[in-house]
C-alpha atoms as a PDB file:
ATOM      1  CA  UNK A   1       8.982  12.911  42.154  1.00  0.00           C
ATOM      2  CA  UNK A   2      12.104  14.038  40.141  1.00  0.00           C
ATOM      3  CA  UNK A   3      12.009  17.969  40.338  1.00  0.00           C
ATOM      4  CA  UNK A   4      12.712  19.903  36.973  1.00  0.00           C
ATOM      5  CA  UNK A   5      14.060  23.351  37.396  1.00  0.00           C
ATOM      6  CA  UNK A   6      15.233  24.172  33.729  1.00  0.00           C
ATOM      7  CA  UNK A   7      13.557  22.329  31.247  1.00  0.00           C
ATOM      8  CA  UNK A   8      16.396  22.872  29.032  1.00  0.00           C
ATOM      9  CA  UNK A   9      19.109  21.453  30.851  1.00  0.00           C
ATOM     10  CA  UNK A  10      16.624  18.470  31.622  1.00  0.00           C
ATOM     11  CA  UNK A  11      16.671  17.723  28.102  1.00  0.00           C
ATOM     12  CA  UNK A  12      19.925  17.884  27.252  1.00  0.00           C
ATOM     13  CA  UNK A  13      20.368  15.563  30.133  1.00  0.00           C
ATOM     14  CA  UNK A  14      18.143  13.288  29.200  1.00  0.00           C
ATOM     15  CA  UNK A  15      16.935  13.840  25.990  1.00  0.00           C
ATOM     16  CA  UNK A  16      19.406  11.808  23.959  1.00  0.00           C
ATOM     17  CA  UNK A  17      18.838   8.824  26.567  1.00  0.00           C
ATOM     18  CA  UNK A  18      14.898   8.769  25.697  1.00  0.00           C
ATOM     19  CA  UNK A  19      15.868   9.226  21.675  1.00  0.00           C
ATOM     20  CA  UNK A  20      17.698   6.528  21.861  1.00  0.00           C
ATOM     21  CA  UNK A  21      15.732   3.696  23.527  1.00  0.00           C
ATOM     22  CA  UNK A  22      12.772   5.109  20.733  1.00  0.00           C
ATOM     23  CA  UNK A  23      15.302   4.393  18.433  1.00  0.00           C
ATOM     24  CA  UNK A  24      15.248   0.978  19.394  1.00  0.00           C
ATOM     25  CA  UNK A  25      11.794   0.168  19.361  1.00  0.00           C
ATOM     26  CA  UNK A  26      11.664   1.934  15.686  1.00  0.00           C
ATOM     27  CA  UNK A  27      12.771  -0.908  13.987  1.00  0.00           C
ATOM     28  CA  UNK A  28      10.931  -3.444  16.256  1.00  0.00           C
ATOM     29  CA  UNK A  29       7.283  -2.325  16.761  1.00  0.00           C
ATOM     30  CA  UNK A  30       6.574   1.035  15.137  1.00  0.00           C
ATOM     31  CA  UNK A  31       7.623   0.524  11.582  1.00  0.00           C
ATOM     32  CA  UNK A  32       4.790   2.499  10.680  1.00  0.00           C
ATOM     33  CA  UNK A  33       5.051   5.710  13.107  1.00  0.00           C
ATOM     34  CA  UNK A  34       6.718   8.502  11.829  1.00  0.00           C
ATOM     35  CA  UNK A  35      10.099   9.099  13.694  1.00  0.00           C
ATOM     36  CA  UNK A  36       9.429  12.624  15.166  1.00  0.00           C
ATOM     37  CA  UNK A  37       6.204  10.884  16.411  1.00  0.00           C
ATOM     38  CA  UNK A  38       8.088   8.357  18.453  1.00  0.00           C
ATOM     39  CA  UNK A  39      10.516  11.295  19.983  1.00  0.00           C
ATOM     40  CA  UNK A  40       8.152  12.926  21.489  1.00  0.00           C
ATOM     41  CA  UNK A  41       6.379  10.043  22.350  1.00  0.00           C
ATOM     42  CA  UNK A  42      10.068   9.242  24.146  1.00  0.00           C
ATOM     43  CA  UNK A  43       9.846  12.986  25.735  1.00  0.00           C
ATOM     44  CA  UNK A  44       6.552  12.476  27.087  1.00  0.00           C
ATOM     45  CA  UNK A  45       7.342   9.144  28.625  1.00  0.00           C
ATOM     46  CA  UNK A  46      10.499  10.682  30.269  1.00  0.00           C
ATOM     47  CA  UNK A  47       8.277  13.461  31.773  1.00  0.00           C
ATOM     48  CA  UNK A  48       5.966  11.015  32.983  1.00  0.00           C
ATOM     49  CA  UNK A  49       8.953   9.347  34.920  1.00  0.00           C
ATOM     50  CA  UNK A  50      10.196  12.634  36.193  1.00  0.00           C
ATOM     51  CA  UNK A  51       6.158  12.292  38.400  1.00  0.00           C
ATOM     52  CA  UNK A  52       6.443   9.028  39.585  1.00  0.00           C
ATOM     53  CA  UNK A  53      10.406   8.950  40.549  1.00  0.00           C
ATOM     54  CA  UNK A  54      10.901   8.404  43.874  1.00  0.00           C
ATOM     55  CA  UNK A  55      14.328   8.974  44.868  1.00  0.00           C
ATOM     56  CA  UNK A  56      13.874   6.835  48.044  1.00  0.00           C
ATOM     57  CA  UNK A  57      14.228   3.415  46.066  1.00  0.00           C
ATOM     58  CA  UNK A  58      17.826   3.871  45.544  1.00  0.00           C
ATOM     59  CA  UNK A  59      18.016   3.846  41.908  1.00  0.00           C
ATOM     60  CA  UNK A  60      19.229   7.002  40.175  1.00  0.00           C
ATOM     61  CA  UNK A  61      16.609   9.149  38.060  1.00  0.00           C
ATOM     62  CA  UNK A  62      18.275   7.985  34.952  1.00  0.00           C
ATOM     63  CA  UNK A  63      18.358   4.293  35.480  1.00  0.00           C
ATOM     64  CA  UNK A  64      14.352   5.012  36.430  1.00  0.00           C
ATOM     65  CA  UNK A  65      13.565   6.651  33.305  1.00  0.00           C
ATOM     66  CA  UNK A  66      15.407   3.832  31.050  1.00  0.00           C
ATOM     67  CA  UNK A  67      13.420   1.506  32.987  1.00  0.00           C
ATOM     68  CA  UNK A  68      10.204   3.319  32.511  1.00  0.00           C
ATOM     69  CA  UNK A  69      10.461   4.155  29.410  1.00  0.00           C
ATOM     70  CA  UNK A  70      11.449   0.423  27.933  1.00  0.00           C
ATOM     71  CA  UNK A  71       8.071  -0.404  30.067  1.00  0.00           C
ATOM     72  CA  UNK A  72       5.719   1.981  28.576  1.00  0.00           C
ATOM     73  CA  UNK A  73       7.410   1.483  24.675  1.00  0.00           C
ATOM     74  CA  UNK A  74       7.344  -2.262  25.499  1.00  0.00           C
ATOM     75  CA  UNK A  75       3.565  -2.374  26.931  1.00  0.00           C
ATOM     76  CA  UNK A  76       0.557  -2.902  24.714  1.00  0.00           C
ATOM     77  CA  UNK A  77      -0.818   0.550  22.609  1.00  0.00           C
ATOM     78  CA  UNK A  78      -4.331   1.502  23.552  1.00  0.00           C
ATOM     79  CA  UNK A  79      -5.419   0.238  19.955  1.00  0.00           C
ATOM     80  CA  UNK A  80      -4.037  -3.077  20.704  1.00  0.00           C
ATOM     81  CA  UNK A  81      -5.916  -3.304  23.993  1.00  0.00           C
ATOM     82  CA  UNK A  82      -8.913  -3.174  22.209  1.00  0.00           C
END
């Protein structure tokens, strides 16, 4: 688990990282999701990284997250599951 003491500083942090890989998958798979949608679709996926970091593994919390978050933009969407 990645602990979060100032939500604030997490953000800036990370923030741009996660609007930036939503940016990316904008223009590939959610043409038709608004783009504040996908942000804080981005922010929740980073905070969902931040619970199942573990710092053991040797990889730093932001390589994690990019790696996470790619995952969980690049996975199927519940209405696609069907």
């Amino acid at each position: 688990m990645f602990l979060v003491e100032n939500e604030k500083d997490f953000l800036d942090k990370y923030g741009e990282m996660a609007y930036k890989i939503a940016g990316r998958f904008v223009i590939e798979a959610y043409r038709d999701i608004e783009r504040e949608d996908i942000n804080q679709l981005a922010l929740l996926y980073l905070w969902e990284a931040t619970k199942s970091y573990d710092n053991t593994k040797g990889a730093s919390f932001c390589t994690y997250a990019h790696i996470y978050i790619c995952l969980l933009y690049t996975s199927p969407s519940p209405r696609d599951r069907g």
